[in-house]
N, C-alpha and C. Protein backbone atom coordinates (compact mmCIF):
# COMPACT_ATOMS: atom_id res chain seq x y z
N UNK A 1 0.85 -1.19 0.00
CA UNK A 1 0.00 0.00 0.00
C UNK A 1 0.89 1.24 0.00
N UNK A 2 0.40 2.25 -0.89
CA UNK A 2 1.27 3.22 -1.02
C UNK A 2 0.97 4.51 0.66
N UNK A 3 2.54 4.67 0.67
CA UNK A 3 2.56 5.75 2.11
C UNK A 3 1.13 6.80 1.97
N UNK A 4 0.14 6.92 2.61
CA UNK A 4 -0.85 7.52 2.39
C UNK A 4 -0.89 8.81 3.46
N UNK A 5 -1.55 9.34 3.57
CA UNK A 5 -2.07 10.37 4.84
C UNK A 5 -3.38 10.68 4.32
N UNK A 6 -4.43 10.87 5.63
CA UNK A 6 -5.54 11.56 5.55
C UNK A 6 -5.67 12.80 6.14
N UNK A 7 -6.20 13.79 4.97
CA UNK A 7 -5.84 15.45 4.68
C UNK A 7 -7.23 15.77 5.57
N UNK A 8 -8.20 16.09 6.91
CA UNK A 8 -8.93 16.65 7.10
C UNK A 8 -8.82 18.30 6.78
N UNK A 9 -9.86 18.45 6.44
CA UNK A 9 -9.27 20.06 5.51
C UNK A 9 -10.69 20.74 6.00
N UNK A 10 -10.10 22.19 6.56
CA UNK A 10 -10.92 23.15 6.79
C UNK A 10 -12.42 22.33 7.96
N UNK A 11 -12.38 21.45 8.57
CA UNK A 11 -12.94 21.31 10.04
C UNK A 11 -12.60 22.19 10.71
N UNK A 12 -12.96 23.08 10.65
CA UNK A 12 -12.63 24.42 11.32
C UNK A 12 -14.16 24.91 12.06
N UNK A 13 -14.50 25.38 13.72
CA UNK A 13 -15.79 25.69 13.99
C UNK A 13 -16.00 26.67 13.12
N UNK A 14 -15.82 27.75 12.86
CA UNK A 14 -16.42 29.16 11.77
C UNK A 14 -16.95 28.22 10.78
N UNK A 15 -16.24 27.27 9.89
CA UNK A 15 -16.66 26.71 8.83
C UNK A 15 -17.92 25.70 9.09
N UNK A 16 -17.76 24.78 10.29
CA UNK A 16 -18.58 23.61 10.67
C UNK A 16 -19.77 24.48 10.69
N UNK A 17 -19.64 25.59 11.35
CA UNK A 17 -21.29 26.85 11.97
C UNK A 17 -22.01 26.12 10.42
N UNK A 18 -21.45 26.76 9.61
CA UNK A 18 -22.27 26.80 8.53
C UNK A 18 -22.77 25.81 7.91
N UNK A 19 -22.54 24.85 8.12
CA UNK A 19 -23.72 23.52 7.40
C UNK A 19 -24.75 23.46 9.26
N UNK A 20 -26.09 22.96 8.27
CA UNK A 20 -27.12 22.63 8.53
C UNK A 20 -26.66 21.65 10.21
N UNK A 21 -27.12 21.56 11.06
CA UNK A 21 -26.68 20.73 12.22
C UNK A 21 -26.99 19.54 12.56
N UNK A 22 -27.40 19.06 11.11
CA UNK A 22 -27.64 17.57 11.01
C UNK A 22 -26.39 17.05 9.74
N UNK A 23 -26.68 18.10 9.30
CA UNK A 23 -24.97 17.28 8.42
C UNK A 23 -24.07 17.60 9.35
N UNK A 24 -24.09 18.89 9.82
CA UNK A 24 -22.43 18.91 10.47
C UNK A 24 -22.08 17.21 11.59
N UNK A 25 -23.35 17.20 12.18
CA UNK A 25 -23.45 16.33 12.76
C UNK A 25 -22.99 14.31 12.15
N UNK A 26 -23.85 14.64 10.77
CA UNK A 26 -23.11 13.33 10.45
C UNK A 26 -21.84 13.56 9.55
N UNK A 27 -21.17 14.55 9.05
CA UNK A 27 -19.80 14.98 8.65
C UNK A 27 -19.21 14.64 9.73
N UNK A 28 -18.78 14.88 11.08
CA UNK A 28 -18.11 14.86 12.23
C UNK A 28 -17.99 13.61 12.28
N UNK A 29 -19.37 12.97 12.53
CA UNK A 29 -18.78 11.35 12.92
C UNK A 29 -18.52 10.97 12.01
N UNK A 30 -18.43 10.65 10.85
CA UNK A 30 -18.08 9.93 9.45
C UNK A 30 -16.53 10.08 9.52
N UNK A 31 -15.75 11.37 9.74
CA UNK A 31 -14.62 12.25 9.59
C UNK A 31 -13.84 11.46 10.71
N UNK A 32 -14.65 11.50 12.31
CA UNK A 32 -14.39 11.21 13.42
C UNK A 32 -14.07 9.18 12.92
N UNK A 33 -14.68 8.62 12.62
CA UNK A 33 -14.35 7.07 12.36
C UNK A 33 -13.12 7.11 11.38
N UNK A 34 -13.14 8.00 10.07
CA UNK A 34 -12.38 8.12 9.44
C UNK A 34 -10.82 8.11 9.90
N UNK A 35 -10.56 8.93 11.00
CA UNK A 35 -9.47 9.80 11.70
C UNK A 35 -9.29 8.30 12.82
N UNK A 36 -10.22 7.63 13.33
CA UNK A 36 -10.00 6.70 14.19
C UNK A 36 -9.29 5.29 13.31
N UNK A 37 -10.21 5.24 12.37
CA UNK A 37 -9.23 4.08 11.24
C UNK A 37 -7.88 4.40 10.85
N UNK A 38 -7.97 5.38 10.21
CA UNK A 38 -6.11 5.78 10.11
C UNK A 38 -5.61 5.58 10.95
N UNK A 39 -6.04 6.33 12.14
CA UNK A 39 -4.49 5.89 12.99
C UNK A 39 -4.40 4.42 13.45
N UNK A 40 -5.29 3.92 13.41
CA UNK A 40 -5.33 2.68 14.29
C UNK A 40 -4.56 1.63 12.56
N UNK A 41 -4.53 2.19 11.50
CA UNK A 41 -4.14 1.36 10.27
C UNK A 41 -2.56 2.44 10.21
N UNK A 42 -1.85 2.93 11.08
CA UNK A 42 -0.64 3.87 11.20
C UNK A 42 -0.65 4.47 9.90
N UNK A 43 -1.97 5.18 9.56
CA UNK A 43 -1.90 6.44 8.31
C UNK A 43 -1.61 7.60 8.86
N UNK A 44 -1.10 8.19 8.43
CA UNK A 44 -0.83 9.83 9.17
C UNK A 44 -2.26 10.56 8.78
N UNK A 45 -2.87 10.90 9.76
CA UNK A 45 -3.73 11.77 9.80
C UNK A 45 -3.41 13.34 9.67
N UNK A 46 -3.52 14.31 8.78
CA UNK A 46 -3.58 15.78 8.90
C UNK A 46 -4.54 16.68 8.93
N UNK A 47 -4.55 17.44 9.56
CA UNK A 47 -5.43 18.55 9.62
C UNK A 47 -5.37 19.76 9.27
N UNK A 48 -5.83 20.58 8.20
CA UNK A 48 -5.54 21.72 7.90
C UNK A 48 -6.64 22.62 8.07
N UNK A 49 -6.06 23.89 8.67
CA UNK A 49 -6.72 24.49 8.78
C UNK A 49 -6.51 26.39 7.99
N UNK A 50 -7.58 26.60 8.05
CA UNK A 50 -7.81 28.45 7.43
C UNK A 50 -7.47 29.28 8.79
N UNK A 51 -6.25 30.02 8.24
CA UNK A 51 -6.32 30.93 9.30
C UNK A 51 -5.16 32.28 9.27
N UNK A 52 -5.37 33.52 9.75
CA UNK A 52 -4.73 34.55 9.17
C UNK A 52 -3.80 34.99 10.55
N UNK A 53 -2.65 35.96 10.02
CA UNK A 53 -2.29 36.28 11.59
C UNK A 53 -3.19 37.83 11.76
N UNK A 54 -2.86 38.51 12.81
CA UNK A 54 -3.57 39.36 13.54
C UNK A 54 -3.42 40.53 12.53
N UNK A 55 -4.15 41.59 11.78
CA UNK A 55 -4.88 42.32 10.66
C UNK A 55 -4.45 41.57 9.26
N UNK A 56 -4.27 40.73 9.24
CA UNK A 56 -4.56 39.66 7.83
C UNK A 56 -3.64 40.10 7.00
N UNK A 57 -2.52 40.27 7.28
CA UNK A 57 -1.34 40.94 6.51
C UNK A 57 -1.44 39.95 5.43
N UNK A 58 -1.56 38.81 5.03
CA UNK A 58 -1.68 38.13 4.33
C UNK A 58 -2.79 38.35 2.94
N UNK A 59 -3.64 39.00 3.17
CA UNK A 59 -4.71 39.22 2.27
C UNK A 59 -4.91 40.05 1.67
N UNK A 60 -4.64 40.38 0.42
CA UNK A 60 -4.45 41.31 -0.91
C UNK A 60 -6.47 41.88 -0.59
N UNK A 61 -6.35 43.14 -0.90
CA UNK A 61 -7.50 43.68 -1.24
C UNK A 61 -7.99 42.96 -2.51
N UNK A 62 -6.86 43.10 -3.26
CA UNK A 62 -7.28 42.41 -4.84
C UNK A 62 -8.19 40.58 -4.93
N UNK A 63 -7.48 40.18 -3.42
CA UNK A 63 -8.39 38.50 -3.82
C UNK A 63 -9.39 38.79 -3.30
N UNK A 64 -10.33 38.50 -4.03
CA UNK A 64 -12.09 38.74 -4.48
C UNK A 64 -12.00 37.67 -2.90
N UNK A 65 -11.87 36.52 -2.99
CA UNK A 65 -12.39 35.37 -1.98
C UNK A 65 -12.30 35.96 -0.47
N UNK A 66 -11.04 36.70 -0.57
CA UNK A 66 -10.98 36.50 0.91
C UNK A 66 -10.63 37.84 1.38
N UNK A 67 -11.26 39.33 0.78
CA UNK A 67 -10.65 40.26 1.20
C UNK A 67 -11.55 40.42 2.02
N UNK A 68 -12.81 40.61 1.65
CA UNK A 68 -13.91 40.76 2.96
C UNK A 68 -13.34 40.16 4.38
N UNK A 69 -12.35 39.21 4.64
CA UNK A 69 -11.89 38.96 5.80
C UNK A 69 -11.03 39.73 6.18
N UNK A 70 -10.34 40.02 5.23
CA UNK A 70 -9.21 41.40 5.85
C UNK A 70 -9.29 42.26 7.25
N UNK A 71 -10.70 42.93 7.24
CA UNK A 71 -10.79 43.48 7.96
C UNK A 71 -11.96 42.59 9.52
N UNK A 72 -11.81 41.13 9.37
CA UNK A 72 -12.44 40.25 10.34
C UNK A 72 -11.62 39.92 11.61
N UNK A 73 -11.90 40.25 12.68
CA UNK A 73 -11.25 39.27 13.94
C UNK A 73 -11.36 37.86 14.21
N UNK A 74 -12.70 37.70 13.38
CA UNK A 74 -12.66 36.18 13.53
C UNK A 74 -11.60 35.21 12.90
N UNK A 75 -11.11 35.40 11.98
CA UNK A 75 -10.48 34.59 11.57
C UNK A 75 -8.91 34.59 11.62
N UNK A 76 -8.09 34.65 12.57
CA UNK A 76 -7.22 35.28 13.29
C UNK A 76 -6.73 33.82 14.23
N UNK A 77 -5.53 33.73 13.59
CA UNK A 77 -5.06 31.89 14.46
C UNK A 77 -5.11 31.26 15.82
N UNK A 78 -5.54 32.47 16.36
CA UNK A 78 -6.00 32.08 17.81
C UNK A 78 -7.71 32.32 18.02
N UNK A 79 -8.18 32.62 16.78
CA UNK A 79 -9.76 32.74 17.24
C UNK A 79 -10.35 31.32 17.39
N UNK A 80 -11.38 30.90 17.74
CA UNK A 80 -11.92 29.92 17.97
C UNK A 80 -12.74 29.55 16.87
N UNK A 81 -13.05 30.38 15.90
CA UNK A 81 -13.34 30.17 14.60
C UNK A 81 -12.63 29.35 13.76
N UNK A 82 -11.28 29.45 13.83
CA UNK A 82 -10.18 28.73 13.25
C UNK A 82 -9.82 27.29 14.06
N UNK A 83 -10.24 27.31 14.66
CA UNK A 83 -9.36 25.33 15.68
C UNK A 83 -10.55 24.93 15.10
N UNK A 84 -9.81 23.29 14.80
CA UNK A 84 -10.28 22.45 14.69
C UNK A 84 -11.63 21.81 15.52
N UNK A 85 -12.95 21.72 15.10
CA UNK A 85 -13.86 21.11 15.92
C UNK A 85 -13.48 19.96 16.56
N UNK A 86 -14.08 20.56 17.81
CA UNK A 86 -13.69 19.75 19.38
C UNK A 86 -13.87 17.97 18.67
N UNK A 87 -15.53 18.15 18.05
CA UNK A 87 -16.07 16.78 17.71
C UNK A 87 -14.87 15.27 16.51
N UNK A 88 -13.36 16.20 16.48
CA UNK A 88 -12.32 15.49 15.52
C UNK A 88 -10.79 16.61 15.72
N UNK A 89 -11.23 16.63 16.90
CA UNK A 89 -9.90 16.99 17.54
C UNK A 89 -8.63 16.30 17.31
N UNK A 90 -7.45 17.01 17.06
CA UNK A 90 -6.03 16.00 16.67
C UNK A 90 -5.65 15.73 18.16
N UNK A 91 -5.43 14.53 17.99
CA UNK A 91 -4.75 13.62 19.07
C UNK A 91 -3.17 13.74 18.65
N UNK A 92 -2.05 13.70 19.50
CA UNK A 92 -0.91 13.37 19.42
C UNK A 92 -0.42 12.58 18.33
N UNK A 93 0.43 12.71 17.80
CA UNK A 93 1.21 12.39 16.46
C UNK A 93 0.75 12.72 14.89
N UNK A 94 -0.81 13.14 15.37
CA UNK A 94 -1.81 14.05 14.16
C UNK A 94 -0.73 15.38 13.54
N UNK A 95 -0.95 16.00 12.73
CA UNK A 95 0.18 16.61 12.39
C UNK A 95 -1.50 17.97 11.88
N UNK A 96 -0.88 19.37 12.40
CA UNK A 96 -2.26 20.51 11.92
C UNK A 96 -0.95 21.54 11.06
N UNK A 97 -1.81 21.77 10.16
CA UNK A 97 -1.24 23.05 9.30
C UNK A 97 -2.42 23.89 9.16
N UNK A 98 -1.47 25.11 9.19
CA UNK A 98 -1.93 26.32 8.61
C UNK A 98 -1.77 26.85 7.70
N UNK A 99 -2.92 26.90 6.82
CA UNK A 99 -2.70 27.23 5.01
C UNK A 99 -3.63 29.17 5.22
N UNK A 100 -3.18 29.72 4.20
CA UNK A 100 -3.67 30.97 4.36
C UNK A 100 -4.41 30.86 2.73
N UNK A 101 -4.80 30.24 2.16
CA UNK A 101 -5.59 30.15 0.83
C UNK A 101 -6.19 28.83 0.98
N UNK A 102 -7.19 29.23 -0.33
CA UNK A 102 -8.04 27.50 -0.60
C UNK A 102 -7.52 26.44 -0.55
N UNK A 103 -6.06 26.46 -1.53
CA UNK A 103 -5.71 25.25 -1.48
C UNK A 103 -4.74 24.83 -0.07
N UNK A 104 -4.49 23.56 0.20
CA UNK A 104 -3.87 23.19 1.61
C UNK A 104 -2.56 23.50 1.35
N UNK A 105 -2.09 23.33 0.00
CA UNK A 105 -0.81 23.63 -0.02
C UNK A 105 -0.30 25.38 -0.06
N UNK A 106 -1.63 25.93 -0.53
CA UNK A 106 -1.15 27.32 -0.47
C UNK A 106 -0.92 28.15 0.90
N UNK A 107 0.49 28.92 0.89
CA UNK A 107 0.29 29.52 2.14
C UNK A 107 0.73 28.81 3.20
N UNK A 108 1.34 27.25 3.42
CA UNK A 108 1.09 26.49 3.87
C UNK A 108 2.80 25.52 3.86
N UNK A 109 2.97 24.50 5.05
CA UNK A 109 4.11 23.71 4.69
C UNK A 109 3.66 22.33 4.67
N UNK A 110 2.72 22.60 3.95
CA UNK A 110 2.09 20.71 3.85
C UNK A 110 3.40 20.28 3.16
N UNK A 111 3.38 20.52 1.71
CA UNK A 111 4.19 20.12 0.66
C UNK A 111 5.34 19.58 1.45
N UNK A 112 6.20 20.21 2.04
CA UNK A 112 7.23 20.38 2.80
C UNK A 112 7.16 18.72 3.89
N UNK A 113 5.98 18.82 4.47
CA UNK A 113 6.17 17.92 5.57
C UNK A 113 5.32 16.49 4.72
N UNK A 114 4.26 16.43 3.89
CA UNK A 114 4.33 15.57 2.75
C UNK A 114 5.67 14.57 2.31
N UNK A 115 6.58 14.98 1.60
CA UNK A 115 7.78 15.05 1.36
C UNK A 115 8.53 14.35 2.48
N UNK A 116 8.90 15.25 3.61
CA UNK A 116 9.34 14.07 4.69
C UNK A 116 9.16 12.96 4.74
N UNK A 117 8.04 13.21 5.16
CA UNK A 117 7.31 11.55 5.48
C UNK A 117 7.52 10.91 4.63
N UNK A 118 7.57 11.17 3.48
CA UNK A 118 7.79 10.21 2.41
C UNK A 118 6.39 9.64 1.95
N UNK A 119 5.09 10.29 1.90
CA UNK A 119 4.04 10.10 1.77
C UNK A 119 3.37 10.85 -0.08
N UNK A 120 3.38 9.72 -0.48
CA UNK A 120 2.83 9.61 -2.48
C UNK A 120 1.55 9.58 -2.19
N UNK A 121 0.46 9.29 -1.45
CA UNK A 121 -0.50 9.26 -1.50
C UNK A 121 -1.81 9.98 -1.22
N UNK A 122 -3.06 10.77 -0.96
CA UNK A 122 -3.37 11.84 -0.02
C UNK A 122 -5.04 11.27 -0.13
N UNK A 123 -5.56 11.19 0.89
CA UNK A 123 -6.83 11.12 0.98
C UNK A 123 -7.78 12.09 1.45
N UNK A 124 -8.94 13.03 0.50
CA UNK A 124 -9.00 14.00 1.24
C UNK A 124 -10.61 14.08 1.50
N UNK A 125 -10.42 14.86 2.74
CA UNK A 125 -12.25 15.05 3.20
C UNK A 125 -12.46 16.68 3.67
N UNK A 126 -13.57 17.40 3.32
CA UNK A 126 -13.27 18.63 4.02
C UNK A 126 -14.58 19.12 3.43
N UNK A 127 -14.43 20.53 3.91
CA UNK A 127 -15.45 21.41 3.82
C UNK A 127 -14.54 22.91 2.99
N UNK A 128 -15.04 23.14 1.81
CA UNK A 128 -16.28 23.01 1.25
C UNK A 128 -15.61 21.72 -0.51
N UNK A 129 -16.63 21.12 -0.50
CA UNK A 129 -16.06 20.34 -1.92
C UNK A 129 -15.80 21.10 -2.92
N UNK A 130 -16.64 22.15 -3.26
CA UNK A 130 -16.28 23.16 -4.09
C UNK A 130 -15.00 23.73 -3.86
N UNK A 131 -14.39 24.05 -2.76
CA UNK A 131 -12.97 24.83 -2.05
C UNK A 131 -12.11 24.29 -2.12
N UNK A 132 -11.75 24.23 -0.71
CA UNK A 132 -10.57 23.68 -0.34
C UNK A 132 -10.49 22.01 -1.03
N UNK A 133 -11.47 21.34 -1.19
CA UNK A 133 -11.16 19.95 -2.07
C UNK A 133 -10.67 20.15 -3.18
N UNK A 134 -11.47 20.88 -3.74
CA UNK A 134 -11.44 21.09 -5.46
C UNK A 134 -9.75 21.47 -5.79
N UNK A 135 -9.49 22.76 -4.80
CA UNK A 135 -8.27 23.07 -5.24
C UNK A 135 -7.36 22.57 -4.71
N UNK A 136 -7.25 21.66 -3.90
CA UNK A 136 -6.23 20.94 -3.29
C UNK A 136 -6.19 19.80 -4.22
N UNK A 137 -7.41 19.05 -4.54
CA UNK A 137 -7.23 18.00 -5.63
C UNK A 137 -6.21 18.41 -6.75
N UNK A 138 -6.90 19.44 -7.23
CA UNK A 138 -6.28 19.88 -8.58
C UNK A 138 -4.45 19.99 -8.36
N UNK A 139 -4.15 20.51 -6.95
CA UNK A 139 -2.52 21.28 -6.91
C UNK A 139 -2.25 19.98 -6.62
N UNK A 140 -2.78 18.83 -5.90
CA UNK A 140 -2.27 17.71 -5.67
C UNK A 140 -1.70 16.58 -6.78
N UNK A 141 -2.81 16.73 -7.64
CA UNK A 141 -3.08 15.89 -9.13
C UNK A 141 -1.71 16.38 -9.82
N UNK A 142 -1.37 17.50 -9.42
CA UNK A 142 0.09 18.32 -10.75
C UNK A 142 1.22 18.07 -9.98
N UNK A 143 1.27 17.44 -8.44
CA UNK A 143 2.09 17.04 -7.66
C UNK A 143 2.35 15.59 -7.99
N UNK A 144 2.00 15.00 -8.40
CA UNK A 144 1.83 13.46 -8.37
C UNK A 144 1.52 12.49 -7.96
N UNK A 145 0.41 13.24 -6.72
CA UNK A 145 0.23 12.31 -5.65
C UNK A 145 -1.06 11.37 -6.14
N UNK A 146 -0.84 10.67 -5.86
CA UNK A 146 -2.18 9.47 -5.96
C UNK A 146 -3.20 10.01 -4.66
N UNK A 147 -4.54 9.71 -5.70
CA UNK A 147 -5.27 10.77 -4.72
C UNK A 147 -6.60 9.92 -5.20
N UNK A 148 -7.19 9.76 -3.65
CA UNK A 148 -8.67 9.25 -2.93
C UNK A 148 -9.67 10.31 -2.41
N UNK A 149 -10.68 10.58 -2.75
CA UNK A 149 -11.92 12.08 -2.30
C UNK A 149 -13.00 10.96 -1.74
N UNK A 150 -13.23 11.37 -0.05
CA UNK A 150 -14.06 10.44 0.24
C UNK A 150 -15.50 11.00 0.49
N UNK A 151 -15.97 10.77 -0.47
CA UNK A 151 -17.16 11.44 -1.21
C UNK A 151 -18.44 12.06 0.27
N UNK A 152 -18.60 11.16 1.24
CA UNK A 152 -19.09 11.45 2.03
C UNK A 152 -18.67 12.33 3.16
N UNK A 153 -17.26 12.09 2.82
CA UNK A 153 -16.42 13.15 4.02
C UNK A 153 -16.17 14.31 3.36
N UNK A 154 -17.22 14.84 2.18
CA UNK A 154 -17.25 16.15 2.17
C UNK A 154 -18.37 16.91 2.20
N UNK A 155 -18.36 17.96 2.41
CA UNK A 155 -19.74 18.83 2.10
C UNK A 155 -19.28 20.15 1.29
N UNK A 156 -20.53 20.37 0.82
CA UNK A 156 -20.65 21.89 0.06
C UNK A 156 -21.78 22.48 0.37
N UNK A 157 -22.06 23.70 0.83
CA UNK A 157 -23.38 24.64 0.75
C UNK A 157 -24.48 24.56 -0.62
N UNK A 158 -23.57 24.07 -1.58
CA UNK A 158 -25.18 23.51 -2.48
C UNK A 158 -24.42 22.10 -2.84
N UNK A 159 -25.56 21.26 -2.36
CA UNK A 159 -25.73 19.74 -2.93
C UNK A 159 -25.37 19.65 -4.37
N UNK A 160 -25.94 20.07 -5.20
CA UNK A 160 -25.70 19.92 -6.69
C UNK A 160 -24.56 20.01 -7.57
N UNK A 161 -23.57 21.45 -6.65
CA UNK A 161 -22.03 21.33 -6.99
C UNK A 161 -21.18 20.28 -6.48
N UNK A 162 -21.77 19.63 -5.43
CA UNK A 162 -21.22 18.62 -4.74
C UNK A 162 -21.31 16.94 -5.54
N UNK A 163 -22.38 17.38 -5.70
CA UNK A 163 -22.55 15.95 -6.86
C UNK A 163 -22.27 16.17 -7.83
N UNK A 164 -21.96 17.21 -8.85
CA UNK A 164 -21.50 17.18 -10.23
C UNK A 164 -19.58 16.96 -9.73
N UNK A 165 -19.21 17.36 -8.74
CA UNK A 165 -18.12 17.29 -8.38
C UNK A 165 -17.17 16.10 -8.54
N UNK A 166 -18.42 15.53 -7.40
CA UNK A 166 -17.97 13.98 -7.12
C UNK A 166 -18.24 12.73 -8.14
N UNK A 167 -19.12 13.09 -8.91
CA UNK A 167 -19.44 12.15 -9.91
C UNK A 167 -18.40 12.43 -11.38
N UNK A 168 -18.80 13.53 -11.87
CA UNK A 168 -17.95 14.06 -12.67
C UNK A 168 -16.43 14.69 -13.09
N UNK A 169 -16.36 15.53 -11.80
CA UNK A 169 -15.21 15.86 -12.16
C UNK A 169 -13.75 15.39 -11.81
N UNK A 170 -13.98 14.64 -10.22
CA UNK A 170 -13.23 14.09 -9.08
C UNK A 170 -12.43 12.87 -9.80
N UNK A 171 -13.12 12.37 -10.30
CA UNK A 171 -12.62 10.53 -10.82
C UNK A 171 -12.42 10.36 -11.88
N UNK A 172 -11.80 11.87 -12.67
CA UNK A 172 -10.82 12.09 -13.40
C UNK A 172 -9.80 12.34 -13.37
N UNK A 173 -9.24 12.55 -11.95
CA UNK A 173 -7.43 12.66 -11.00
C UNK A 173 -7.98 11.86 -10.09
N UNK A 174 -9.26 11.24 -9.78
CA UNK A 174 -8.66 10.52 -7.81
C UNK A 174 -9.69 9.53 -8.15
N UNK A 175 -9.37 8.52 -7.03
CA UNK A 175 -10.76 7.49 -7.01
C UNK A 175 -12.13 8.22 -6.19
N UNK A 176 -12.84 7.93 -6.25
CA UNK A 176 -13.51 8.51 -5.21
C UNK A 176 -14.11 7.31 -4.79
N UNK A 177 -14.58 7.68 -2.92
CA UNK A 177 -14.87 6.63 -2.44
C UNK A 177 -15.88 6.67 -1.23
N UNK A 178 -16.58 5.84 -0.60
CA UNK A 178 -16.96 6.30 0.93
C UNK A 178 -16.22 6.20 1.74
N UNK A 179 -16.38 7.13 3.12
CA UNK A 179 -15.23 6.66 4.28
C UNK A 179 -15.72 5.30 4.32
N UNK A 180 -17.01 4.35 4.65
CA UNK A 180 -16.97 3.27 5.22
C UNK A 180 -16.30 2.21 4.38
N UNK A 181 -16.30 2.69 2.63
CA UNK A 181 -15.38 1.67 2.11
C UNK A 181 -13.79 2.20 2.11
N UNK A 182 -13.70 3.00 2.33
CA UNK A 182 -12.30 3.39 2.35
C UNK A 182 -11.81 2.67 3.85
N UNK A 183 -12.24 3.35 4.69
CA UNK A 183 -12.28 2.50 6.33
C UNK A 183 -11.97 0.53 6.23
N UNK A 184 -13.22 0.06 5.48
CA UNK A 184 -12.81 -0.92 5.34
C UNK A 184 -11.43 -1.57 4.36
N UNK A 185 -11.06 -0.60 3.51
CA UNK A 185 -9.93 -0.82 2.66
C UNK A 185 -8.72 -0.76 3.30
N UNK A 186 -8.94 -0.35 4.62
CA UNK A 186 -7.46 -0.26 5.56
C UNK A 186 -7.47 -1.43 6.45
N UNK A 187 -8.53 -2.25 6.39
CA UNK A 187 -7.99 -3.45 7.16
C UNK A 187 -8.79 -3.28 8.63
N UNK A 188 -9.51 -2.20 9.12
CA UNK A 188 -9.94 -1.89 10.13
C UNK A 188 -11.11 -3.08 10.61
């Protein structure tokens, strides 16, 4: 089996607020079994998260996405907006980054600690499928990594981009899969 890691991406509370509290609810545990199979199958689990330092020196007026935050406190690396939900909290030897753009690698020393490990492979789940998946797939796919989207371990604010996503566009660079068959593909 190729060196893998699972990418939790953008589980962030600010982000979780925003789905409905019955998905967030079954996103968490799906994510939460997900995060419990890896480690218990010694996959490196990661967590990335969105987050700016204190007046967002980071954020061009010019990017359309994220200037409206510029001038936000919430999103500021010690706000509580930014940590990881309590409900898939990193446990010890979990590894969290901080990316300052959509993609995980942007802004970010994934690439960097990727690389170490010696990890070709990336499995990813997150919020939003449209976002941070989409463009992490894509920077991942031009990286070379062999790449798994576990179709249920993501969400998007509209269903419909989410399914043209996952059906169409995804499993043209990655397999796509469920956590429970992916879960079971590790031997768990």
């Amino acid at each position: 089996m190729a060196n893998q890691a699972l990418l939790i991406m953008d589980l962030q509370n600010g982000i979780v607020r925003r789905l409905s509290s019955e998905k967030a609810e079954s996103l968490l545990t799906l994510l939460a079994d997900a995060t419990t199979a890896a480690r218990k199958a010694k996959t490196q689990v990661i967590y990335v998260r969105v987050a700016f330092r204190p007046g967002a020196p980071e954020i061009s007026r010019r990017n359309q996405s994220f200037s409206n935050l510029a001038n936000s406190t919430t999103m500021d690396e010690k706000d509580d907006a930014t940590q990881i939900h309590p409900a898939i909290s990193p446990l010890p030897g979990d590894i969290v980054v901080v990316k300052r753009r959509v993609s995980a690698f942007s802004g970010s020393d994934l690439d960097v600690v990727l690389r170490s490990l010696g990890i070709d492979s990336l499995v990813l789940a997150g919020i939003a499928t449209s976002g941070v998946v989409l463009s992490t797939l894509r920077q991942a796919a031009d990286l070379d990594f062999a790449l798994t989207v576990l179709e249920d371990g993501c969400a998007d604010m509209d269903p419909e981009v989410h399914r043209v996503l996952v059906e169409k566009v995804y499993p043209r660079q990655a397999k796509v899969t469920t956590v429970s068959k992916w879960v079971h593909s590790l031997g768990s």
